[in-house]
PDB file of N, CA and C in Angstrom:
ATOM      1  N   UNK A   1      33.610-108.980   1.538  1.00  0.00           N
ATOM      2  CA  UNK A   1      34.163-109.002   0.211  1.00  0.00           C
ATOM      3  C   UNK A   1      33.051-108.894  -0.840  1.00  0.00           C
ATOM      4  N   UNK A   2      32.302-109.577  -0.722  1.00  0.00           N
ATOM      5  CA  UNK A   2      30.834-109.800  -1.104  1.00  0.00           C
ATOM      6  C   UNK A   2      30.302-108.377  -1.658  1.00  0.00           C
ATOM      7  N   UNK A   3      29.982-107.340  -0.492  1.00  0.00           N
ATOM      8  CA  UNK A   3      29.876-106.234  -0.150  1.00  0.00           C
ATOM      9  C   UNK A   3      30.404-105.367  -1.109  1.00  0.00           C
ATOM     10  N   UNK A   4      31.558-105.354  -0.717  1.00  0.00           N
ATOM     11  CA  UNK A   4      32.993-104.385  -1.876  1.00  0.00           C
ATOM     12  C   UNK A   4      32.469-104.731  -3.398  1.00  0.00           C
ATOM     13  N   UNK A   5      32.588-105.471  -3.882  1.00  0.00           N
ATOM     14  CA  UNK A   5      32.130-105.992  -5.196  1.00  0.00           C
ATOM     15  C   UNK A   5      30.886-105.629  -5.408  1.00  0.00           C
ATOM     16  N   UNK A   6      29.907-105.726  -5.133  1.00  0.00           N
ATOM     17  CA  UNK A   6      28.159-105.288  -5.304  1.00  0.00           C
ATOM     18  C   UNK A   6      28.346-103.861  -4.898  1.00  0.00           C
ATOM     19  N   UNK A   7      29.196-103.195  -4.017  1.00  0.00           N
ATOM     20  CA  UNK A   7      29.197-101.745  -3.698  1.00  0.00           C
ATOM     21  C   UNK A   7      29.667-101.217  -5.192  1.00  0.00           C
ATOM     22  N   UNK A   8      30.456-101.967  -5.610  1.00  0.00           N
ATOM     23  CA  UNK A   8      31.719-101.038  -7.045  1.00  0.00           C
ATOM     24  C   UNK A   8      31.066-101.766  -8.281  1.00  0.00           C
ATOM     25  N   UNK A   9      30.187-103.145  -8.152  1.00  0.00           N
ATOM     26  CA  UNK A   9      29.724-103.109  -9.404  1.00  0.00           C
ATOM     27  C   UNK A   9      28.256-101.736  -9.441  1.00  0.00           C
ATOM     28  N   UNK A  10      27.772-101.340  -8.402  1.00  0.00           N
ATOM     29  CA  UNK A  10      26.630-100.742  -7.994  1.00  0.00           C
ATOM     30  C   UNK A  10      26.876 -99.096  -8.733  1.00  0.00           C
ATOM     31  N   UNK A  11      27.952 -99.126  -8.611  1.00  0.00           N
ATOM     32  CA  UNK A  11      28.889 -97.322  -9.036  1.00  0.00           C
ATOM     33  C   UNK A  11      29.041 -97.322 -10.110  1.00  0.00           C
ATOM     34  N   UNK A  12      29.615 -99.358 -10.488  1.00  0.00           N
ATOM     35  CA  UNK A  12      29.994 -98.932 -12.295  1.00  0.00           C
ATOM     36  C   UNK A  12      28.389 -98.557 -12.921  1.00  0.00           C
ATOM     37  N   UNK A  13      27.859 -99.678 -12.685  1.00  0.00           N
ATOM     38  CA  UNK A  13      26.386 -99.353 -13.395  1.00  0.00           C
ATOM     39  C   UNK A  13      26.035 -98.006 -13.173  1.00  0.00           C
ATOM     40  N   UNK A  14      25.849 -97.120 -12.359  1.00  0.00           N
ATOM     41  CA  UNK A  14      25.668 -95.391 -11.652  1.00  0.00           C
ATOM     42  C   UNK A  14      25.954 -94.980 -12.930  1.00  0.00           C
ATOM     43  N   UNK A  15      27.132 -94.844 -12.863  1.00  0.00           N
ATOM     44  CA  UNK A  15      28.466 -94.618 -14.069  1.00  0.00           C
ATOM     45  C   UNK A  15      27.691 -94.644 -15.435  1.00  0.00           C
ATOM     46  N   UNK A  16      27.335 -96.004 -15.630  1.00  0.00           N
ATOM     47  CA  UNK A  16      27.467 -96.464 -17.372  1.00  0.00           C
ATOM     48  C   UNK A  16      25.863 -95.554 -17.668  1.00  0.00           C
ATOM     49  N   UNK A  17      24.971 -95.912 -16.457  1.00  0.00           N
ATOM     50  CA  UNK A  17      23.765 -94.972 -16.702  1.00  0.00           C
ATOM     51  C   UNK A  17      23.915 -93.667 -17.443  1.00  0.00           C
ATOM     52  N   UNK A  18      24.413 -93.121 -16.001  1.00  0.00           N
ATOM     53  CA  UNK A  18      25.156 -91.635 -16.117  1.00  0.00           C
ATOM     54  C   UNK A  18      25.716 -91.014 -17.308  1.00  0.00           C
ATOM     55  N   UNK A  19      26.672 -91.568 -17.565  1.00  0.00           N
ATOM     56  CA  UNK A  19      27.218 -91.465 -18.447  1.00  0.00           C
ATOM     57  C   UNK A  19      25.959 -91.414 -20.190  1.00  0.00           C
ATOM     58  N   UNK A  20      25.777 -92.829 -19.882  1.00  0.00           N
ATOM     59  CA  UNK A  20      24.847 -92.875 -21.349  1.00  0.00           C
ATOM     60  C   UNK A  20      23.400 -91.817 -21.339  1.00  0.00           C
ATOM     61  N   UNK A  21      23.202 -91.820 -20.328  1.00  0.00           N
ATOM     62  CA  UNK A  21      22.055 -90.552 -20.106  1.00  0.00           C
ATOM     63  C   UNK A  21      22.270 -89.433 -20.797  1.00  0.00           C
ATOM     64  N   UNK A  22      23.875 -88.761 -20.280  1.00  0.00           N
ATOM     65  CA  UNK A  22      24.309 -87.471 -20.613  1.00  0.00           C
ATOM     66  C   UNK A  22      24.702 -87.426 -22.420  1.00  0.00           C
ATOM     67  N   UNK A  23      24.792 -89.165 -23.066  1.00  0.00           N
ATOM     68  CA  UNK A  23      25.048 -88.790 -24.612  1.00  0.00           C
ATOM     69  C   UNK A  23      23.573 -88.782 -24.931  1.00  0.00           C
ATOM     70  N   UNK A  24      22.841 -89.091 -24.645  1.00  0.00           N
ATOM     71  CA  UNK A  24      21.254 -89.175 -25.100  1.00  0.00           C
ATOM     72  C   UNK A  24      20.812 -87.639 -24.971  1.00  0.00           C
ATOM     73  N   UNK A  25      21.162 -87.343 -23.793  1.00  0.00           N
ATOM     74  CA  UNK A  25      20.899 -85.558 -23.971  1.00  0.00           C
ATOM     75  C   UNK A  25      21.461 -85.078 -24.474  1.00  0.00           C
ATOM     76  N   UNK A  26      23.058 -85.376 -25.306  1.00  0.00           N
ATOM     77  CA  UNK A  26      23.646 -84.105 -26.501  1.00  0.00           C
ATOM     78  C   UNK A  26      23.137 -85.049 -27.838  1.00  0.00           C
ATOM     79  N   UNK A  27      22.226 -85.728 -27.947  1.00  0.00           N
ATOM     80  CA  UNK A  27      22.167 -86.424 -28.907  1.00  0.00           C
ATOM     81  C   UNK A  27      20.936 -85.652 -29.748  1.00  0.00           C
ATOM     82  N   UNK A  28      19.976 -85.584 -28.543  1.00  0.00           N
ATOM     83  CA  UNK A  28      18.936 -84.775 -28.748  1.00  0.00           C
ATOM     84  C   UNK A  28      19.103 -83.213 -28.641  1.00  0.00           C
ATOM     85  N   UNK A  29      19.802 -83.221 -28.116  1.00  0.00           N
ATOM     86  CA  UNK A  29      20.514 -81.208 -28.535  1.00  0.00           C
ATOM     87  C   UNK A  29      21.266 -81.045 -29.560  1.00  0.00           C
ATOM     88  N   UNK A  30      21.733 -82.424 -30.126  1.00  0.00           N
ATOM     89  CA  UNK A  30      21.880 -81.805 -31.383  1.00  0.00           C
ATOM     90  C   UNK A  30      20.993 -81.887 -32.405  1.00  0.00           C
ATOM     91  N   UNK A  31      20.336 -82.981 -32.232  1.00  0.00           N
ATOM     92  CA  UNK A  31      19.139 -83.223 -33.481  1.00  0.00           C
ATOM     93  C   UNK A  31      17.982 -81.675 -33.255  1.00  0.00           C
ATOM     94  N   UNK A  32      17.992 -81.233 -32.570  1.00  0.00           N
ATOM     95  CA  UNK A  32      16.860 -80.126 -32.078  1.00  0.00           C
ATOM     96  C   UNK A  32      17.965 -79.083 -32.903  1.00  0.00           C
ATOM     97  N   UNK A  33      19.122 -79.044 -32.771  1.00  0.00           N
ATOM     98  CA  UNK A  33      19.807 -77.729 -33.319  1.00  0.00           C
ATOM     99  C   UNK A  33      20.189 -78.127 -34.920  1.00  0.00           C
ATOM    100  N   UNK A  34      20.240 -79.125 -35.353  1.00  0.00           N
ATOM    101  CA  UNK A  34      20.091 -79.678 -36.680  1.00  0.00           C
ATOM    102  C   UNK A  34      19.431 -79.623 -37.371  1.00  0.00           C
ATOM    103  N   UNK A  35      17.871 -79.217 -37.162  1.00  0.00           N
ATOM    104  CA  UNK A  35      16.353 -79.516 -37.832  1.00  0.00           C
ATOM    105  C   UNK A  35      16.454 -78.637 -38.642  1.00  0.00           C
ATOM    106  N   UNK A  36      17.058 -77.656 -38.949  1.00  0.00           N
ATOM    107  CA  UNK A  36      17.443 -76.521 -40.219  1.00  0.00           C
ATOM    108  C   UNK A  36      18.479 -75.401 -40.138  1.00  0.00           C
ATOM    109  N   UNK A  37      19.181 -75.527 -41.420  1.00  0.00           N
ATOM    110  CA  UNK A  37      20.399 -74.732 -41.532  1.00  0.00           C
ATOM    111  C   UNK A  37      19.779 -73.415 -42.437  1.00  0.00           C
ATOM    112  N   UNK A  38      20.563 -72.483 -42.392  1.00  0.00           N
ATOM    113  CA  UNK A  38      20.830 -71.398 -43.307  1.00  0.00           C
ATOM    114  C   UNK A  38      20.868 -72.526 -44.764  1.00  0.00           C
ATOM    115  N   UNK A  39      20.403 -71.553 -45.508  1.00  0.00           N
ATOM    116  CA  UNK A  39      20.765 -72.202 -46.847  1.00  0.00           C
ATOM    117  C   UNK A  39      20.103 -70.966 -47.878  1.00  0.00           C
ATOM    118  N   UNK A  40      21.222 -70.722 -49.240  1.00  0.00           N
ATOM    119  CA  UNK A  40      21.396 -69.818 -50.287  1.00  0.00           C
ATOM    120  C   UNK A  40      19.538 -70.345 -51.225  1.00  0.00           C
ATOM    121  N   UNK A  41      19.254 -69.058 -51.604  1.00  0.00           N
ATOM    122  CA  UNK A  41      18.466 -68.770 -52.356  1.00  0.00           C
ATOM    123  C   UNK A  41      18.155 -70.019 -53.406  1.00  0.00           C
ATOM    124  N   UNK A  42      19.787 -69.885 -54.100  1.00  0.00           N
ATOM    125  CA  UNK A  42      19.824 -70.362 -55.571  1.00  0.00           C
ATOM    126  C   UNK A  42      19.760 -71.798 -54.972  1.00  0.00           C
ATOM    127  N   UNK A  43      19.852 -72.209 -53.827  1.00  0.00           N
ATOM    128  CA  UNK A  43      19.787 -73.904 -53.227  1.00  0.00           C
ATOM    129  C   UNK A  43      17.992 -74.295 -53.473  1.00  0.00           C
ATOM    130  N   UNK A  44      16.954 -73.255 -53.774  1.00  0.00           N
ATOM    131  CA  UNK A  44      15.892 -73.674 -53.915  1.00  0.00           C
ATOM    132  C   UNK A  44      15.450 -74.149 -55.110  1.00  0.00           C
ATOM    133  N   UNK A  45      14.282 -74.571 -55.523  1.00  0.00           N
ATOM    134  CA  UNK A  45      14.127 -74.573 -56.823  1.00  0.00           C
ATOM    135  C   UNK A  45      13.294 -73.747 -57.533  1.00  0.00           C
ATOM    136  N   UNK A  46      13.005 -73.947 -58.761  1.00  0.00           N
ATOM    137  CA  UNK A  46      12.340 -72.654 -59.226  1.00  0.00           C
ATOM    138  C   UNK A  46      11.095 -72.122 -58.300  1.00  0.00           C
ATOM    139  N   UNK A  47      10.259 -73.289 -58.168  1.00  0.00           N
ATOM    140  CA  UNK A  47       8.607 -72.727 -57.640  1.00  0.00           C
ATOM    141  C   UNK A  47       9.002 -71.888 -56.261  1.00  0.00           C
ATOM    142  N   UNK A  48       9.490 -72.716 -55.423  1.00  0.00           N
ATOM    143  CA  UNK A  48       9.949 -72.167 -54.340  1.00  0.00           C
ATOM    144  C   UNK A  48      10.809 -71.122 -54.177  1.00  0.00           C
ATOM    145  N   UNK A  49      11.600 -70.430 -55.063  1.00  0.00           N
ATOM    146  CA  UNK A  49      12.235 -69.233 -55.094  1.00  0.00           C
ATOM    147  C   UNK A  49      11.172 -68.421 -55.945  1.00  0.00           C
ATOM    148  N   UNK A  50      10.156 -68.750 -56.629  1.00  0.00           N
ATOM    149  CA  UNK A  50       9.237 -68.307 -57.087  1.00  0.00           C
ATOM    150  C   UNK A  50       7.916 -67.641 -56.193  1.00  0.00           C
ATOM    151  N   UNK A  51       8.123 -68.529 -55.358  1.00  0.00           N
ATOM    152  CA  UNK A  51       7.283 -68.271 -53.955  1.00  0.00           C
ATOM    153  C   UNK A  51       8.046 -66.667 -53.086  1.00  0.00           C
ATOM    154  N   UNK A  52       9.446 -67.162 -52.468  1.00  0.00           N
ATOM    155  CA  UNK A  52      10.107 -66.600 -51.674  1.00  0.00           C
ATOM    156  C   UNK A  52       9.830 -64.604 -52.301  1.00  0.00           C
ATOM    157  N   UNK A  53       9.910 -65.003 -53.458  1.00  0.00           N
ATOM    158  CA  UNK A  53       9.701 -63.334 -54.599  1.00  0.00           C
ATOM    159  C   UNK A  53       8.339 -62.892 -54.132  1.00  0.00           C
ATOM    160  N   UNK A  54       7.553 -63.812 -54.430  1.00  0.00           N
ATOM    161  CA  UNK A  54       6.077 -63.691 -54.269  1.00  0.00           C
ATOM    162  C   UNK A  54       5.840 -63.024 -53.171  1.00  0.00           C
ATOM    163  N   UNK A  55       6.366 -63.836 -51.669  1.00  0.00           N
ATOM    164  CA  UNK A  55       5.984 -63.892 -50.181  1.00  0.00           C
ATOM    165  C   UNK A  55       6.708 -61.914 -50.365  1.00  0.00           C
ATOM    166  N   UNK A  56       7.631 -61.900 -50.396  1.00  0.00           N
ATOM    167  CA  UNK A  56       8.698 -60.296 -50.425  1.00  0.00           C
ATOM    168  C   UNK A  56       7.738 -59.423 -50.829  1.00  0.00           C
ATOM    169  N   UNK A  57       7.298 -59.629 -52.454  1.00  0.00           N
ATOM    170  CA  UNK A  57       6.357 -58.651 -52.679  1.00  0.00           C
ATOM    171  C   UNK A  57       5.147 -58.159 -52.054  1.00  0.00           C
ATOM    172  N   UNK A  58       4.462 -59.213 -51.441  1.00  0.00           N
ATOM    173  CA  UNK A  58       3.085 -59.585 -50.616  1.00  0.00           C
ATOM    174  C   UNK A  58       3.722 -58.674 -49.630  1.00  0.00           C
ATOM    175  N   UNK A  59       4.373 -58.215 -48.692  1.00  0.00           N
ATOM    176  CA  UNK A  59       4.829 -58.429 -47.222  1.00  0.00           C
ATOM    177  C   UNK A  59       5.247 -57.011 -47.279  1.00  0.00           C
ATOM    178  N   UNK A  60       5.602 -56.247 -48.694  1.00  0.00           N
ATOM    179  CA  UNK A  60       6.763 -55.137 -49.373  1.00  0.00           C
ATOM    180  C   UNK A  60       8.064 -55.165 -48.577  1.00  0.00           C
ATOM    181  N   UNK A  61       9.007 -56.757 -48.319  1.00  0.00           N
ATOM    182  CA  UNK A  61       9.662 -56.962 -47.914  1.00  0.00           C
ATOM    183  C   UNK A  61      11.076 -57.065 -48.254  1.00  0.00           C
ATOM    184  N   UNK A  62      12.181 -57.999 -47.698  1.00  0.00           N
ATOM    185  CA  UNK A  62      13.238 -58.194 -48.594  1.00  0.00           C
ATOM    186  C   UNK A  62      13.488 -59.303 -47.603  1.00  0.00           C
ATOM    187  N   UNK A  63      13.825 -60.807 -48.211  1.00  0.00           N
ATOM    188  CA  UNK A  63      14.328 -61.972 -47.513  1.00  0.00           C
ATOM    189  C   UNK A  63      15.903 -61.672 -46.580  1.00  0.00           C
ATOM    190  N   UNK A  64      15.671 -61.723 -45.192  1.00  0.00           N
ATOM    191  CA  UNK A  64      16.548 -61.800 -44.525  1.00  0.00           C
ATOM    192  C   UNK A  64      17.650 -63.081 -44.425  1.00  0.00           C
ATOM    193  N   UNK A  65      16.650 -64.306 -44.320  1.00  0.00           N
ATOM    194  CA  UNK A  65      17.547 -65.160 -44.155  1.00  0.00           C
ATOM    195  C   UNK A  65      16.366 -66.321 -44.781  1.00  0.00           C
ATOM    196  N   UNK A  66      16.837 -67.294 -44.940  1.00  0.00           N
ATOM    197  CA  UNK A  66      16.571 -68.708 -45.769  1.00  0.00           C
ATOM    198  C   UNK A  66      16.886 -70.177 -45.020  1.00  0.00           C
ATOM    199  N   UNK A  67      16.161 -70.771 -44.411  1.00  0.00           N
ATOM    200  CA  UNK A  67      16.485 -71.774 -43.695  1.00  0.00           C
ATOM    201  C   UNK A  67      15.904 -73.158 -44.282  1.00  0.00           C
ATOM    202  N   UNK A  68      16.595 -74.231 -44.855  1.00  0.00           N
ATOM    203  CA  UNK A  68      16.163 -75.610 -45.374  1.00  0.00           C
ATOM    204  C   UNK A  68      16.334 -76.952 -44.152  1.00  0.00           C
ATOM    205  N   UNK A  69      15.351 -77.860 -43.875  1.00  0.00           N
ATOM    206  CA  UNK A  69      15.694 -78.520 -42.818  1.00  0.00           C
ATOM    207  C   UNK A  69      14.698 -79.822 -43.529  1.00  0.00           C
ATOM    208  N   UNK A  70      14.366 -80.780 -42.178  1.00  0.00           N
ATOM    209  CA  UNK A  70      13.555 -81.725 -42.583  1.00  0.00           C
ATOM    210  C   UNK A  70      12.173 -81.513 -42.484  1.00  0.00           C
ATOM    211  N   UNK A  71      11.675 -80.334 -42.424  1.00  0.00           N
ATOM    212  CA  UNK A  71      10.008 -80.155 -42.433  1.00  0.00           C
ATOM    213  C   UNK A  71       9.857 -79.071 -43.391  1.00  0.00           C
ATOM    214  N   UNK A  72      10.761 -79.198 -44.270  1.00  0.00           N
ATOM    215  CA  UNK A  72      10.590 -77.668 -45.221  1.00  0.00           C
ATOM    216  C   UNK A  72      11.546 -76.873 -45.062  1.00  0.00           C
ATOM    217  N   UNK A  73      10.972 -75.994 -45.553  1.00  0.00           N
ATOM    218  CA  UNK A  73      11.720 -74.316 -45.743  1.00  0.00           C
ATOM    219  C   UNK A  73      11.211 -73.170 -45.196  1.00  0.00           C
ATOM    220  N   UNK A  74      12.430 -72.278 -44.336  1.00  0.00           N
ATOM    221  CA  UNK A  74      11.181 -71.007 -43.583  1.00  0.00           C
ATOM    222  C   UNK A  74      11.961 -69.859 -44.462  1.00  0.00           C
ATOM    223  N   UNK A  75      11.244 -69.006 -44.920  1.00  0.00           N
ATOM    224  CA  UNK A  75      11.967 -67.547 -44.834  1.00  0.00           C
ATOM    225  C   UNK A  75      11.575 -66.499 -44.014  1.00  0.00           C
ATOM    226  N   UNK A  76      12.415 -65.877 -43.399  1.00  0.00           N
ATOM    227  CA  UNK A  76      12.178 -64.542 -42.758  1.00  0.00           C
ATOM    228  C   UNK A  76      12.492 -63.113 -43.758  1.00  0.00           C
ATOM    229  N   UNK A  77      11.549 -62.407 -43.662  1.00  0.00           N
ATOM    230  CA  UNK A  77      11.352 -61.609 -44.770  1.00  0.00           C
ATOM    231  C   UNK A  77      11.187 -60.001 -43.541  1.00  0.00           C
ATOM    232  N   UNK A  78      11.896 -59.003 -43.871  1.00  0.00           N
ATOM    233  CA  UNK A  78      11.718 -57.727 -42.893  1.00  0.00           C
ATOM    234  C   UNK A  78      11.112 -57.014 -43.877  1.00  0.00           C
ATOM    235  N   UNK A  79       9.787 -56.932 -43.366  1.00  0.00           N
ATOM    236  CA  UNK A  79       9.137 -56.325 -43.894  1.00  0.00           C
ATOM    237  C   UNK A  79       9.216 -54.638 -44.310  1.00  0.00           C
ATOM    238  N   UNK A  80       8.762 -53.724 -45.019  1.00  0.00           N
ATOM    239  CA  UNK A  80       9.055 -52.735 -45.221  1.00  0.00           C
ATOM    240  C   UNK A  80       7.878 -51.766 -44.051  1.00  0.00           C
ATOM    241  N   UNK A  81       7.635 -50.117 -44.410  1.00  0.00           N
ATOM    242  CA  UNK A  81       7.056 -49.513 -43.920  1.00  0.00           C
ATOM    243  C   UNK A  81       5.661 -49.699 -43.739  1.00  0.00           C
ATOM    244  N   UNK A  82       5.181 -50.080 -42.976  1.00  0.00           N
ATOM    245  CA  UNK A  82       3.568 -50.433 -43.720  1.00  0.00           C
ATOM    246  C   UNK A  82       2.776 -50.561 -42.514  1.00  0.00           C
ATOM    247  N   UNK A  83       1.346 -50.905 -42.936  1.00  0.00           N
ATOM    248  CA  UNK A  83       0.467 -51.446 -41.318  1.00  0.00           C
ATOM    249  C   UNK A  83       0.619 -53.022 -41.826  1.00  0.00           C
ATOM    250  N   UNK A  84      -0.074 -54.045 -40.720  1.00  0.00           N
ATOM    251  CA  UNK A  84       0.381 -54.955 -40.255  1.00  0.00           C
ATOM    252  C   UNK A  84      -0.857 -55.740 -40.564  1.00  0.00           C
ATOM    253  N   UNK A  85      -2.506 -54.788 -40.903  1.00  0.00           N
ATOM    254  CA  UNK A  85      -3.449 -55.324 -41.075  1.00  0.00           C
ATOM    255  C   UNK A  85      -3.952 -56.121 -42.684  1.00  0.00           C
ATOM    256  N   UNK A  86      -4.271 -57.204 -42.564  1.00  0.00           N
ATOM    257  CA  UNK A  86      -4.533 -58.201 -43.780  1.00  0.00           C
ATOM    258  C   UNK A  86      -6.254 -57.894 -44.034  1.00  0.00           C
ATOM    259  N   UNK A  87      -6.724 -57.657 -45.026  1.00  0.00           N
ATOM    260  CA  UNK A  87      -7.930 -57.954 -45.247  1.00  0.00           C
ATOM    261  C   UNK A  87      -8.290 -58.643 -45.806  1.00  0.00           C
ATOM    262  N   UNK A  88      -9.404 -58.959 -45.895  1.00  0.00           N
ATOM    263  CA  UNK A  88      -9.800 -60.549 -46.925  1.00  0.00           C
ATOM    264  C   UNK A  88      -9.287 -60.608 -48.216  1.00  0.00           C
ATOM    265  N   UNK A  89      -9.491 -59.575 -48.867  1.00  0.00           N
ATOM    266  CA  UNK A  89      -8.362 -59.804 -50.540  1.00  0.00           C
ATOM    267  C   UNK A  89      -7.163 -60.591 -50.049  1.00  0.00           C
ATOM    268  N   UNK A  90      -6.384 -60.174 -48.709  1.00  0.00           N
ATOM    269  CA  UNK A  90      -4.848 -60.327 -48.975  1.00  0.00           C
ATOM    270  C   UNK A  90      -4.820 -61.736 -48.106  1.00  0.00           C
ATOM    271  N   UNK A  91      -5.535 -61.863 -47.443  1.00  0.00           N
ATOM    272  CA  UNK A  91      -5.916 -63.678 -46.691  1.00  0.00           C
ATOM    273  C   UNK A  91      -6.516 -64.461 -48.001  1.00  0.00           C
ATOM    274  N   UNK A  92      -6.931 -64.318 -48.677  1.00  0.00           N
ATOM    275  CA  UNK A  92      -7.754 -65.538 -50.098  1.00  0.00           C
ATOM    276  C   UNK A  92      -6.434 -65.280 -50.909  1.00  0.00           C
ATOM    277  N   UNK A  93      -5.401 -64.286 -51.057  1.00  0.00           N
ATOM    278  CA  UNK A  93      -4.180 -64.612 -51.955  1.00  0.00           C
ATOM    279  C   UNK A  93      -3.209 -65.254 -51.170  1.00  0.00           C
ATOM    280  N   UNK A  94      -3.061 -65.011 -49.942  1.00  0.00           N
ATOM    281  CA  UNK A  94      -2.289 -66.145 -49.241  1.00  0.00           C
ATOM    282  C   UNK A  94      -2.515 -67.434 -49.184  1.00  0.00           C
ATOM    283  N   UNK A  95      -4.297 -67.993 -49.497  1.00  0.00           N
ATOM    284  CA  UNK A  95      -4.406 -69.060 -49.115  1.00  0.00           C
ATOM    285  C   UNK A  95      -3.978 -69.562 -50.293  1.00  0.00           C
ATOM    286  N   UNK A  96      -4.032 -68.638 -51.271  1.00  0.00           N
ATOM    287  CA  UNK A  96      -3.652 -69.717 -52.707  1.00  0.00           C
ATOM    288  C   UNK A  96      -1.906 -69.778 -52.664  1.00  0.00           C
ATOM    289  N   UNK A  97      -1.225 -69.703 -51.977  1.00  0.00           N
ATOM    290  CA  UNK A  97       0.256 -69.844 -51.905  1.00  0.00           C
ATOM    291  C   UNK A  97       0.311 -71.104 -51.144  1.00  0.00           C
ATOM    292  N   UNK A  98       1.805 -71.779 -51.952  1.00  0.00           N
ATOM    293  CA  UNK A  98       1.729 -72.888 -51.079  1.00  0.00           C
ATOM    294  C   UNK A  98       3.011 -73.243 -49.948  1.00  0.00           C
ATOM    295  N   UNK A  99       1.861 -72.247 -48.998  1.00  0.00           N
ATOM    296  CA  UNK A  99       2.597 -72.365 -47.613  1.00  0.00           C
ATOM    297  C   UNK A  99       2.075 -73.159 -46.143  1.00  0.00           C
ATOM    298  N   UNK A 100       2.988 -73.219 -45.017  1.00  0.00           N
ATOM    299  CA  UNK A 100       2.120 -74.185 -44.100  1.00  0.00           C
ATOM    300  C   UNK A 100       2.127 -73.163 -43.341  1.00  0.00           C
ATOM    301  N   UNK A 101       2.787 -72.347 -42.725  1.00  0.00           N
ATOM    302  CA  UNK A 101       2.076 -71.188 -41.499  1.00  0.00           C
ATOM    303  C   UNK A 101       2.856 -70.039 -41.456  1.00  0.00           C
ATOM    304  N   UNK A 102       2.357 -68.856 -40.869  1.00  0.00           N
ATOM    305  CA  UNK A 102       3.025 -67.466 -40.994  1.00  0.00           C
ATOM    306  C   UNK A 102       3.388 -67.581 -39.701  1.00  0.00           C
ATOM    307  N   UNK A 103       4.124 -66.897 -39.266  1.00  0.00           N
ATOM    308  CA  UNK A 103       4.618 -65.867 -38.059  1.00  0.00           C
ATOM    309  C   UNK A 103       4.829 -64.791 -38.123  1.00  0.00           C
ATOM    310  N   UNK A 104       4.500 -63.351 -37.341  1.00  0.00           N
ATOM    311  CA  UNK A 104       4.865 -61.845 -37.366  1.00  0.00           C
ATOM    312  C   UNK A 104       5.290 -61.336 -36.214  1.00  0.00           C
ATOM    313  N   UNK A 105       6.358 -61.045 -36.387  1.00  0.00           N
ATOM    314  CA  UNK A 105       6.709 -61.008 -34.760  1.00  0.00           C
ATOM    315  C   UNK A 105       7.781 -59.270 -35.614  1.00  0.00           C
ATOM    316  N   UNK A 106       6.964 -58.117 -34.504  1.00  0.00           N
ATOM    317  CA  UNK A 106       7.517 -56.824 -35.229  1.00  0.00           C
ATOM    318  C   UNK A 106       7.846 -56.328 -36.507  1.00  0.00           C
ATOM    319  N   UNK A 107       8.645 -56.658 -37.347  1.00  0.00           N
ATOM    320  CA  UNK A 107       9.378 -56.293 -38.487  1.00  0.00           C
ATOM    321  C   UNK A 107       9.747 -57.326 -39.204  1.00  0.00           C
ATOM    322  N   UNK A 108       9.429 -58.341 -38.806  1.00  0.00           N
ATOM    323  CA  UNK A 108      10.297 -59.922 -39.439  1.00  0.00           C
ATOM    324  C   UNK A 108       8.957 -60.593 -39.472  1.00  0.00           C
ATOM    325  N   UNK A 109       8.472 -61.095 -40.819  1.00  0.00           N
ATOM    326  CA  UNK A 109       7.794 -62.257 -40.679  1.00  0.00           C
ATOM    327  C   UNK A 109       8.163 -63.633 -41.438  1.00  0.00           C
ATOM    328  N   UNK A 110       7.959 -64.463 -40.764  1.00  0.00           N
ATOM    329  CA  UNK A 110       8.640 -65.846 -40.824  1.00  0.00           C
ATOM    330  C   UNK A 110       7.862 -66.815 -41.769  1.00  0.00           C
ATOM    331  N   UNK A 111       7.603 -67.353 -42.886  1.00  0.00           N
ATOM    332  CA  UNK A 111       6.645 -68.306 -43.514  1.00  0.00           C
ATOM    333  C   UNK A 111       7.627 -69.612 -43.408  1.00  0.00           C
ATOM    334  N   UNK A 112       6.637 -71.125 -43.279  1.00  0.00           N
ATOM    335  CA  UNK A 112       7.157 -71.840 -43.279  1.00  0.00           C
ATOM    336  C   UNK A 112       6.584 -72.455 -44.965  1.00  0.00           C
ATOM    337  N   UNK A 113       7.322 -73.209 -45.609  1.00  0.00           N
ATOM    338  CA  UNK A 113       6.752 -73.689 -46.629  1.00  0.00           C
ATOM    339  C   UNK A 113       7.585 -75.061 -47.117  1.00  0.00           C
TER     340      UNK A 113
END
């Protein structure tokens, strides 16, 4: 009897683990898919839509999409016809922008700010 009881309290606990394990993993799949939404232009404020113009022109681009989250703001900007190479003029005007990192991946480049 003993047995039976320590066997089925042994399953519930399995269970309550189990179970609470699997909300801890959609808990964190959602916070990972949460960290930034789409969000409208006019949701920025001046400097920073002041920037986003800036980054377009720099890039001879046009903002694809606009993302606001808890570490900032990224835009992806598709760039126009062009080469891909920066020379020092155009690296010392980037550094004076206030951004935290680029990405270029083909036709789309990504700034985080």
């Amino acid at each position: 009897m003993i047995a039976v009881v320590m066997k089925i309290t042994i399953v519930a606990v399995e269970d309550y683990i189990n179970i609470n394990n699997m909300k801890l993993k959609n808990l964190i799949k959602e916070a990972k898919l949460n960290e930034a939404s789409k969000i409208d232009y006019e949701e920025l404020d001046l400097p920073k839509q002041i920037l986003v113009t800036k980054l377009e022109g720099f890039f001879d681009g046009r903002m694809q999409t606009l993302y606001g989250g808890i570490h900032g703001n990224i835009v992806e900007i598709k760039v126009g016809i062009g080469g891909t190479r920066l020379t020092k003029g155009d690296l010392k005007e980037l550094a004076t922008m206030n951004i935290r990192w680029i990405e270029y991946d083909n036709r789309i480049v990504s700034v985080g700010f």
